[in-house]
C-alpha atoms as a PDB file:
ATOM      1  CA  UNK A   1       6.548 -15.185  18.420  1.00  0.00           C
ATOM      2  CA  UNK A   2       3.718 -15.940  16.458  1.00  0.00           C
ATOM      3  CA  UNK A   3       4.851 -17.741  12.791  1.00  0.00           C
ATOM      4  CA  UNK A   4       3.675 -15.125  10.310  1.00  0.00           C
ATOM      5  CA  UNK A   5       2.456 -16.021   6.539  1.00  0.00           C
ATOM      6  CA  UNK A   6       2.055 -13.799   3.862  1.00  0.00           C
ATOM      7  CA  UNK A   7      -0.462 -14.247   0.898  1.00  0.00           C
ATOM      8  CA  UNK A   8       1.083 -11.549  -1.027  1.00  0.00           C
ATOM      9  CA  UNK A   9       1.231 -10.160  -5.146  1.00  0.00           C
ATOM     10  CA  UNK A  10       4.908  -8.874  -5.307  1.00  0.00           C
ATOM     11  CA  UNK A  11       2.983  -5.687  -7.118  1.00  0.00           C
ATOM     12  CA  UNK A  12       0.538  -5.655  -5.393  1.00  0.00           C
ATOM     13  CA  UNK A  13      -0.291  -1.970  -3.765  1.00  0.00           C
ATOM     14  CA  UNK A  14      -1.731  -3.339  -1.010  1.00  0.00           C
ATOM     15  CA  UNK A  15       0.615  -5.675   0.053  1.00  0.00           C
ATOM     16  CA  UNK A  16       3.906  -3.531  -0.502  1.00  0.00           C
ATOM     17  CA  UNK A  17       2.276  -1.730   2.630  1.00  0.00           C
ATOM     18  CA  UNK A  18       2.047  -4.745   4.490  1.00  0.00           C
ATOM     19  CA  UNK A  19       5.734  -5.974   3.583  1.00  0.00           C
ATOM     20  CA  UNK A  20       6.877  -2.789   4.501  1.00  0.00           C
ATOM     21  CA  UNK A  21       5.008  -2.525   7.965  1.00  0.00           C
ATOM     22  CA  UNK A  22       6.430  -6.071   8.233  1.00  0.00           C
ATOM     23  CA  UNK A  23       9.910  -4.746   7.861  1.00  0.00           C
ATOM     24  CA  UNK A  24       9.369  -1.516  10.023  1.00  0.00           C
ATOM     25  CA  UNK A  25       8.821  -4.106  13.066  1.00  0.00           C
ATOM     26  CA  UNK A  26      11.776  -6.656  12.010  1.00  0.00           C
ATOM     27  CA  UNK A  27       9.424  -9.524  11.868  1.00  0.00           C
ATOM     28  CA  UNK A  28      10.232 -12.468   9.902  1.00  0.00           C
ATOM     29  CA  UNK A  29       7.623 -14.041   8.131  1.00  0.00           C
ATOM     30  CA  UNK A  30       6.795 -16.923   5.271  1.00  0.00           C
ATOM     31  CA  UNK A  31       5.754 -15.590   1.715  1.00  0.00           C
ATOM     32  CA  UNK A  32       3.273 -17.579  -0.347  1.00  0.00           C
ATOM     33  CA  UNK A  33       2.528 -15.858  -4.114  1.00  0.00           C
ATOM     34  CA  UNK A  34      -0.503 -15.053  -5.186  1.00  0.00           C
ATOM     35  CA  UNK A  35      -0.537 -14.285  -9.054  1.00  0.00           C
ATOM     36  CA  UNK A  36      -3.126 -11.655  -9.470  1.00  0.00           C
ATOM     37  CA  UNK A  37      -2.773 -11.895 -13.358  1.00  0.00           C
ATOM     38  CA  UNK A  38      -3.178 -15.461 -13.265  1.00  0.00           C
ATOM     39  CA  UNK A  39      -6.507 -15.169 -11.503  1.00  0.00           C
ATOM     40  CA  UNK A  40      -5.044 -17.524  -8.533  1.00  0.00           C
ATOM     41  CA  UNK A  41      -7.085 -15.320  -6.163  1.00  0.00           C
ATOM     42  CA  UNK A  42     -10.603 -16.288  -7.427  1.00  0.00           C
ATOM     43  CA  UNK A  43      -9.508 -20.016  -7.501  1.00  0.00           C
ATOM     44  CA  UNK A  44     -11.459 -22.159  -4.744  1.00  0.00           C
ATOM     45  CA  UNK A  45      -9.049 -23.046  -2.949  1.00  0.00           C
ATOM     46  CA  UNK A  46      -7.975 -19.492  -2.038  1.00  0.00           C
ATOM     47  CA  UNK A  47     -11.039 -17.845  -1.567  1.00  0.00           C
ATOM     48  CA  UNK A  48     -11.863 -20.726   0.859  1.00  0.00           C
ATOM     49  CA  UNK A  49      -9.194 -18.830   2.609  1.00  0.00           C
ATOM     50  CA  UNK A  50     -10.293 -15.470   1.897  1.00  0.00           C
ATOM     51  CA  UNK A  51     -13.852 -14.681   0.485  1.00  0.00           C
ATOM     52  CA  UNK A  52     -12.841 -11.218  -1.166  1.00  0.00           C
ATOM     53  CA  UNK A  53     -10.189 -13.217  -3.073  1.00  0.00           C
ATOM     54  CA  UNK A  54      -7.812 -10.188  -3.035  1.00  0.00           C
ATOM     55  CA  UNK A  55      -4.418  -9.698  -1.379  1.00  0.00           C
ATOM     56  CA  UNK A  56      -2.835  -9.603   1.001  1.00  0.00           C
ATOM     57  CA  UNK A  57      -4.165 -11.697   3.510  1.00  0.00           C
ATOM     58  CA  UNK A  58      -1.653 -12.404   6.768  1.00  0.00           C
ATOM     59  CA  UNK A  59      -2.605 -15.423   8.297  1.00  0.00           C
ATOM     60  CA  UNK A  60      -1.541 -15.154  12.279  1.00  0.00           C
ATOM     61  CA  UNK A  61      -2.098 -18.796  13.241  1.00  0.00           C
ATOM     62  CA  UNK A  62      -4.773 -18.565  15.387  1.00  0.00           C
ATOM     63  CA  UNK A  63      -6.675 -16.296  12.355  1.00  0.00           C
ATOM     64  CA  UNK A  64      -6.533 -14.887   9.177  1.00  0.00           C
ATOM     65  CA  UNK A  65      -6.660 -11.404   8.533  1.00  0.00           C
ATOM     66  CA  UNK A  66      -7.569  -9.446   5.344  1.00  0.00           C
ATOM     67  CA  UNK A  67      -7.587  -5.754   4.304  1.00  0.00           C
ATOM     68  CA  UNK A  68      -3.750  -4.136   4.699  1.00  0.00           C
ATOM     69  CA  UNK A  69      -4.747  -1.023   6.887  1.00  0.00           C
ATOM     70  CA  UNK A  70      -6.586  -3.967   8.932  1.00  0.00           C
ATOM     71  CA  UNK A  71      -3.048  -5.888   8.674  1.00  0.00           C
ATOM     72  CA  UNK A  72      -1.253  -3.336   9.598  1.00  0.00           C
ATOM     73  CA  UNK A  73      -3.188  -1.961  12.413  1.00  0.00           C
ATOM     74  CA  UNK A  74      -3.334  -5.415  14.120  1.00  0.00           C
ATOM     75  CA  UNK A  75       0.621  -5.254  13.702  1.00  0.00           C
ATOM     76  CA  UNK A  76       1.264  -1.992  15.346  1.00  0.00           C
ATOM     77  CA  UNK A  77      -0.769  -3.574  18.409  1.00  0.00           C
ATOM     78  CA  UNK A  78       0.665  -6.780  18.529  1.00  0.00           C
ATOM     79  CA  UNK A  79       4.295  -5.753  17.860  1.00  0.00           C
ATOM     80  CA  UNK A  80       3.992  -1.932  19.308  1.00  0.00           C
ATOM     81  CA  UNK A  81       7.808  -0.770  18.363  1.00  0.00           C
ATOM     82  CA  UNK A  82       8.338   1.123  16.263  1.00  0.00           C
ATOM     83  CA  UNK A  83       4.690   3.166  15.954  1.00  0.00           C
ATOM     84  CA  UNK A  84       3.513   3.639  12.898  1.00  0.00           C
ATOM     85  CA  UNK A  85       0.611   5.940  14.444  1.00  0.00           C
ATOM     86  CA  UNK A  86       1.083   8.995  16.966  1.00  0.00           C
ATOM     87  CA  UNK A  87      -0.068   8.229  20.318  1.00  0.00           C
ATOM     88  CA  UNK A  88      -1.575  11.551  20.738  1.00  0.00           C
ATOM     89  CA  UNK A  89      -5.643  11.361  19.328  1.00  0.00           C
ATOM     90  CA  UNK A  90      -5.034  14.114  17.064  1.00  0.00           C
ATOM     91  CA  UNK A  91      -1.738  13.383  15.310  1.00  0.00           C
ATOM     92  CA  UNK A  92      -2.972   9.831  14.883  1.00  0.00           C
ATOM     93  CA  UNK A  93      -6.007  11.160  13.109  1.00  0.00           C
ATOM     94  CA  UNK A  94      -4.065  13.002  10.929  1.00  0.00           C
ATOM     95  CA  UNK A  95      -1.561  10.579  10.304  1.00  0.00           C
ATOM     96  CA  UNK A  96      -4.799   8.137   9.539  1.00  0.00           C
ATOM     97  CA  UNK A  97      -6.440  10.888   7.178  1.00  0.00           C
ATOM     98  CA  UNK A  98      -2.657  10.982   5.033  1.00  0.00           C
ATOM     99  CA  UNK A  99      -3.289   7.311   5.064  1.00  0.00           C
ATOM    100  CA  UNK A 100      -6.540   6.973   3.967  1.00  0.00           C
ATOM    101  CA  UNK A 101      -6.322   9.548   1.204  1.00  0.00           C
ATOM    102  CA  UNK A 102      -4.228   6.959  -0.653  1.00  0.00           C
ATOM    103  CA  UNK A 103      -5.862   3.201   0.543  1.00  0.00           C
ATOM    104  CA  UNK A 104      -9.199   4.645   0.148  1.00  0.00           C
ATOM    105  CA  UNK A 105      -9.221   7.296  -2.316  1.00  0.00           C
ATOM    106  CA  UNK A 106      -6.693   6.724  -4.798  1.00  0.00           C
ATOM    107  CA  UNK A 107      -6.142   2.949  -4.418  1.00  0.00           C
ATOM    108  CA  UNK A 108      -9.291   1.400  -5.135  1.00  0.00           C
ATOM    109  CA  UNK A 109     -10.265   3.082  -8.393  1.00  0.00           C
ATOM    110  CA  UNK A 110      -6.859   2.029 -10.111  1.00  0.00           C
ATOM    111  CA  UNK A 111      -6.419  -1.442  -8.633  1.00  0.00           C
ATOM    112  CA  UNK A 112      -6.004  -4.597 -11.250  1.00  0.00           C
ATOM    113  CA  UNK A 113      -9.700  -5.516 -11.306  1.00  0.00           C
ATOM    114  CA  UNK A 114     -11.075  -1.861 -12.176  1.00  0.00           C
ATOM    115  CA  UNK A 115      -8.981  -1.638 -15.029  1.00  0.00           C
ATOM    116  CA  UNK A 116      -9.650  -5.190 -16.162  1.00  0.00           C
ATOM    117  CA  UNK A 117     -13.505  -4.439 -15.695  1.00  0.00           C
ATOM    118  CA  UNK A 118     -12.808  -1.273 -18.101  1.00  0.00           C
ATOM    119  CA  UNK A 119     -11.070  -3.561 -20.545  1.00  0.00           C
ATOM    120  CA  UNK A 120     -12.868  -6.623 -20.701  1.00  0.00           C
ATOM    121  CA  UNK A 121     -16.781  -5.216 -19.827  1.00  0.00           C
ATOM    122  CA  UNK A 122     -16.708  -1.774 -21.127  1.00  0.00           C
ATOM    123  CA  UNK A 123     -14.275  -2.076 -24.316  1.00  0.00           C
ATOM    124  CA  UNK A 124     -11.750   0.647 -23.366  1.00  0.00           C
ATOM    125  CA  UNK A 125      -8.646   0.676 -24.804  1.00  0.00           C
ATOM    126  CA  UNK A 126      -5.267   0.414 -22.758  1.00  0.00           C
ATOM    127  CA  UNK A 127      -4.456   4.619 -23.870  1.00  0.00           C
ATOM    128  CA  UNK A 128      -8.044   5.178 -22.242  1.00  0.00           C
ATOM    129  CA  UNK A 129      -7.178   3.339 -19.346  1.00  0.00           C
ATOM    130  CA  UNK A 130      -4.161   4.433 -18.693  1.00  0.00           C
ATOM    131  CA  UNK A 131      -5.591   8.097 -18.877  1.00  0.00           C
ATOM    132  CA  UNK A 132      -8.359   7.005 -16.131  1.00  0.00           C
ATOM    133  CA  UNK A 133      -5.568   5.730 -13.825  1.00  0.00           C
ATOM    134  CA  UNK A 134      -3.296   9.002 -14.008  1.00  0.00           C
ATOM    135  CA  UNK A 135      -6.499  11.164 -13.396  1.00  0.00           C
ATOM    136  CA  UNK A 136      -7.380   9.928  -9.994  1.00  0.00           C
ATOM    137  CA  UNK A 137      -3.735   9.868  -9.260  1.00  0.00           C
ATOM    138  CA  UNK A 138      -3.320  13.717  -9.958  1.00  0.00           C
ATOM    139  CA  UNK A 139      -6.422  14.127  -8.122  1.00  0.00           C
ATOM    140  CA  UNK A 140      -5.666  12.316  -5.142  1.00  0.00           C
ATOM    141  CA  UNK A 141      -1.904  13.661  -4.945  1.00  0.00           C
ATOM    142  CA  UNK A 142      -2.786  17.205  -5.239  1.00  0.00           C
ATOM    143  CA  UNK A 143      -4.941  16.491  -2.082  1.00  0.00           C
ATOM    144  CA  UNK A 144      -2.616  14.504  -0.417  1.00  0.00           C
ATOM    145  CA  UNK A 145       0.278  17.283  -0.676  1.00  0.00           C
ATOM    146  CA  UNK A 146      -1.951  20.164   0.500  1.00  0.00           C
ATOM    147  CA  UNK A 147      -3.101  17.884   3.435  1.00  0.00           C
ATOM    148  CA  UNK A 148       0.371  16.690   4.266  1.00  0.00           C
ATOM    149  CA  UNK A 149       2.060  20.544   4.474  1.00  0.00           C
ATOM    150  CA  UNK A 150       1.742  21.472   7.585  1.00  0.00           C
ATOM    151  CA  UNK A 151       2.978  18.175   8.878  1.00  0.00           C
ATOM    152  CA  UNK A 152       5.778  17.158   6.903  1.00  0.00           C
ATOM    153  CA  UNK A 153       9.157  16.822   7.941  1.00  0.00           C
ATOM    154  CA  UNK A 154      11.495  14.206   6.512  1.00  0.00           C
ATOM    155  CA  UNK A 155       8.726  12.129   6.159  1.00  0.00           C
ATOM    156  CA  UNK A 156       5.290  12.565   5.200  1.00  0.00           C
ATOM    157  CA  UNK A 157       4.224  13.291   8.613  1.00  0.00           C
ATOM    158  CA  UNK A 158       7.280  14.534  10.840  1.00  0.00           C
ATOM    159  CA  UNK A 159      10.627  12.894  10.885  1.00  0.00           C
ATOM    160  CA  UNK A 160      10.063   9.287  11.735  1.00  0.00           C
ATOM    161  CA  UNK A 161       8.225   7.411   9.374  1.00  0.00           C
ATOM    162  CA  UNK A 162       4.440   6.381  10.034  1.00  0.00           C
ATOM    163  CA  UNK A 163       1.599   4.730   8.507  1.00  0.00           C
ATOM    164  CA  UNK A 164       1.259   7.601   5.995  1.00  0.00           C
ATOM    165  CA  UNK A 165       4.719   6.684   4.654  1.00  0.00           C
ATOM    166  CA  UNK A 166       3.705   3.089   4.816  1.00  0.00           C
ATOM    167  CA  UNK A 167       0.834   4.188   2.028  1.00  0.00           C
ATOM    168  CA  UNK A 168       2.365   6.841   0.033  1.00  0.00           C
ATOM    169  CA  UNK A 169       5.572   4.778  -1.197  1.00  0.00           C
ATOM    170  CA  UNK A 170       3.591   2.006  -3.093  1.00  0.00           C
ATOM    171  CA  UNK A 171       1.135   4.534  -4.430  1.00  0.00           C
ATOM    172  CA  UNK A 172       4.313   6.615  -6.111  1.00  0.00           C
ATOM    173  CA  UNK A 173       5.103   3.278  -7.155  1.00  0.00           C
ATOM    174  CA  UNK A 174       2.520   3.064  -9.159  1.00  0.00           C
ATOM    175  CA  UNK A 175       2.350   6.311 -10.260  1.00  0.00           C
ATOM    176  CA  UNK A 176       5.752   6.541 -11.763  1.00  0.00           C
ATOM    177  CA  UNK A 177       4.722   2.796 -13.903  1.00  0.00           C
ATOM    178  CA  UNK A 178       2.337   4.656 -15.210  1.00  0.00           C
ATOM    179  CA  UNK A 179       3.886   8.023 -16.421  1.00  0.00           C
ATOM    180  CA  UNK A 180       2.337   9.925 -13.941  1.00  0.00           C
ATOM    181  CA  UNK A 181       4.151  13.811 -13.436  1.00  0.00           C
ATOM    182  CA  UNK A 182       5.165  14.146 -10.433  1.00  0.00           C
ATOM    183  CA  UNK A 183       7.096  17.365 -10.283  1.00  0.00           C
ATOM    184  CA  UNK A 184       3.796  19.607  -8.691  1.00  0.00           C
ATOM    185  CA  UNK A 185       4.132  16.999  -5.679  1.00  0.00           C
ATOM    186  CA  UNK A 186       7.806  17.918  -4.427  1.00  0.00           C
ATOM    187  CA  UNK A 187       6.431  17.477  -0.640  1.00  0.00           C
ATOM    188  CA  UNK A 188       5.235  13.879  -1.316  1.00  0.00           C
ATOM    189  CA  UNK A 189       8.601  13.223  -3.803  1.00  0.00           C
ATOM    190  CA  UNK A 190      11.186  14.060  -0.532  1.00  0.00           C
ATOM    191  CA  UNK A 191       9.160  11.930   1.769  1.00  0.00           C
ATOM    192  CA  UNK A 192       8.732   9.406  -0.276  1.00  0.00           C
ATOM    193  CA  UNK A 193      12.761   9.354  -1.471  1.00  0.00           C
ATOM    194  CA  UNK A 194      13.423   9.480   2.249  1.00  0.00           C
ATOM    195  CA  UNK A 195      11.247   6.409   3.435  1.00  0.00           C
ATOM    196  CA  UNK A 196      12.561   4.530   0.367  1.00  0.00           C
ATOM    197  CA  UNK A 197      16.478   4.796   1.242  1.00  0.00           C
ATOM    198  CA  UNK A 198      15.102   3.167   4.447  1.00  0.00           C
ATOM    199  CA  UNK A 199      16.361  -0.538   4.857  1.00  0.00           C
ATOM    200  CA  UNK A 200      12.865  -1.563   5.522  1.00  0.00           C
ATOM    201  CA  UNK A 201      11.494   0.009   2.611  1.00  0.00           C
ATOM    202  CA  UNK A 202      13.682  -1.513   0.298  1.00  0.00           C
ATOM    203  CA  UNK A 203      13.650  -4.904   1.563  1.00  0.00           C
ATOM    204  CA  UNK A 204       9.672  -4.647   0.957  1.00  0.00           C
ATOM    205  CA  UNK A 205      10.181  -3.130  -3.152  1.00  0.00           C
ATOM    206  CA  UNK A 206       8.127  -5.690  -5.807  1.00  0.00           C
ATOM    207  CA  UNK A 207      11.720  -5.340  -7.297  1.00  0.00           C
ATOM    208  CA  UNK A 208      12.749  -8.224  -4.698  1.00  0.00           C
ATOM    209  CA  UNK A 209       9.692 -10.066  -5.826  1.00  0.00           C
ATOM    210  CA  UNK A 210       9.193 -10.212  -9.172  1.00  0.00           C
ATOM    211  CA  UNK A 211       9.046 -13.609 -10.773  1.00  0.00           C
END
């Protein structure tokens, strides 16, 4: 087995996934911390490593790979059990379009460095920031739980967990540290109470992280 390390933020969106998908497959793996609020990820030394300078970044020994879905995709190939996409073309599209709503849609335009660029280049306070991050998590939740109905079971998409679990935990994460109402998602509130009482869900939490 290849030896796995983990550039990682313990709060990190991004990463939970890839802890989590790390879990899900019962791999073992070294963890090195990479202090996001510190600015260690724009320090030479890492972005030797990795250009974007963001986490996480999973270096495989023979490369080093960036961008969780990425991660996680090169995971599910290398270590196949358990799936965390259908094998069927159209459930694993859907499963992927659950996924994506989140990593692509709601992630990216509440992630540290857009709401340090609103604080630090455009003046706005933390209220008005805070107010910005809860918008595009409404927005992106109210699509997510229309888009999820008629494939939910116990989990966001049927009753084993998948890569759409794998994205929607650390995204209601974040949504309940930042006062976000959840009670017009029940739908995404069961699945994600159901992936979280999973072992490898909790061993990935930032809870088990934090400094």
């Amino acid at each position: 087995m290849k030896r796995l390390v983990l550039f990682d933020y313990y709060r990190s969106s991004a990463s939970y996934r890839v802890r989590i998908a790390l879990a899900l497959k019962g791999l073992d793996y070294e963890r090195i911390e990479v202090n996001l609020l510190e600015g260690a990820q724009r320090g030479s030394e890492y972005r030797a490593l990795n250009p974007q300078a963001l986490v996480p970044m999973l270096d495989v020994g023979d490369r080093r790979l960036t961008q969780s879905l990425a991660i996680i995709d090169w995971l599910d190939a290398a270590y196949p059990q358990p799936a965390l996409l259908p094998a069927d073309p159209g459930e694993r599209a859907d499963v992927l379009s659950l996924a994506l709503a989140v990593a692509c849609d709601i992630h990216p335009l509440n992630n540290l460095r857009v709401l340090k660029h609103l604080q630090a280049a455009l003046g706005q306070p933390e209220e008005a920031r805070n107010a910005w991050y809860r918008h595009w998590v409404v927005e992106g939740l109210t699509a997510l739980q229309a888009m999820a109905a008629p494939h939910a079971g116990r989990f966001l998409f049927g009753d084993t967990p998948t890569l759409a679990d794998v994205c929607l935990v650390p995204q209601m994460f974040n949504a309940r540290r930042f006062a976000v109402p959840l009670d017009a998602f029940p739908l995404l509130v069961r699945a994600d109470a159901a992936a979280s009482a999973l072992p490898a869900f909790a061993a990935a939490h930032p809870d088990r992280f934090a400094p």
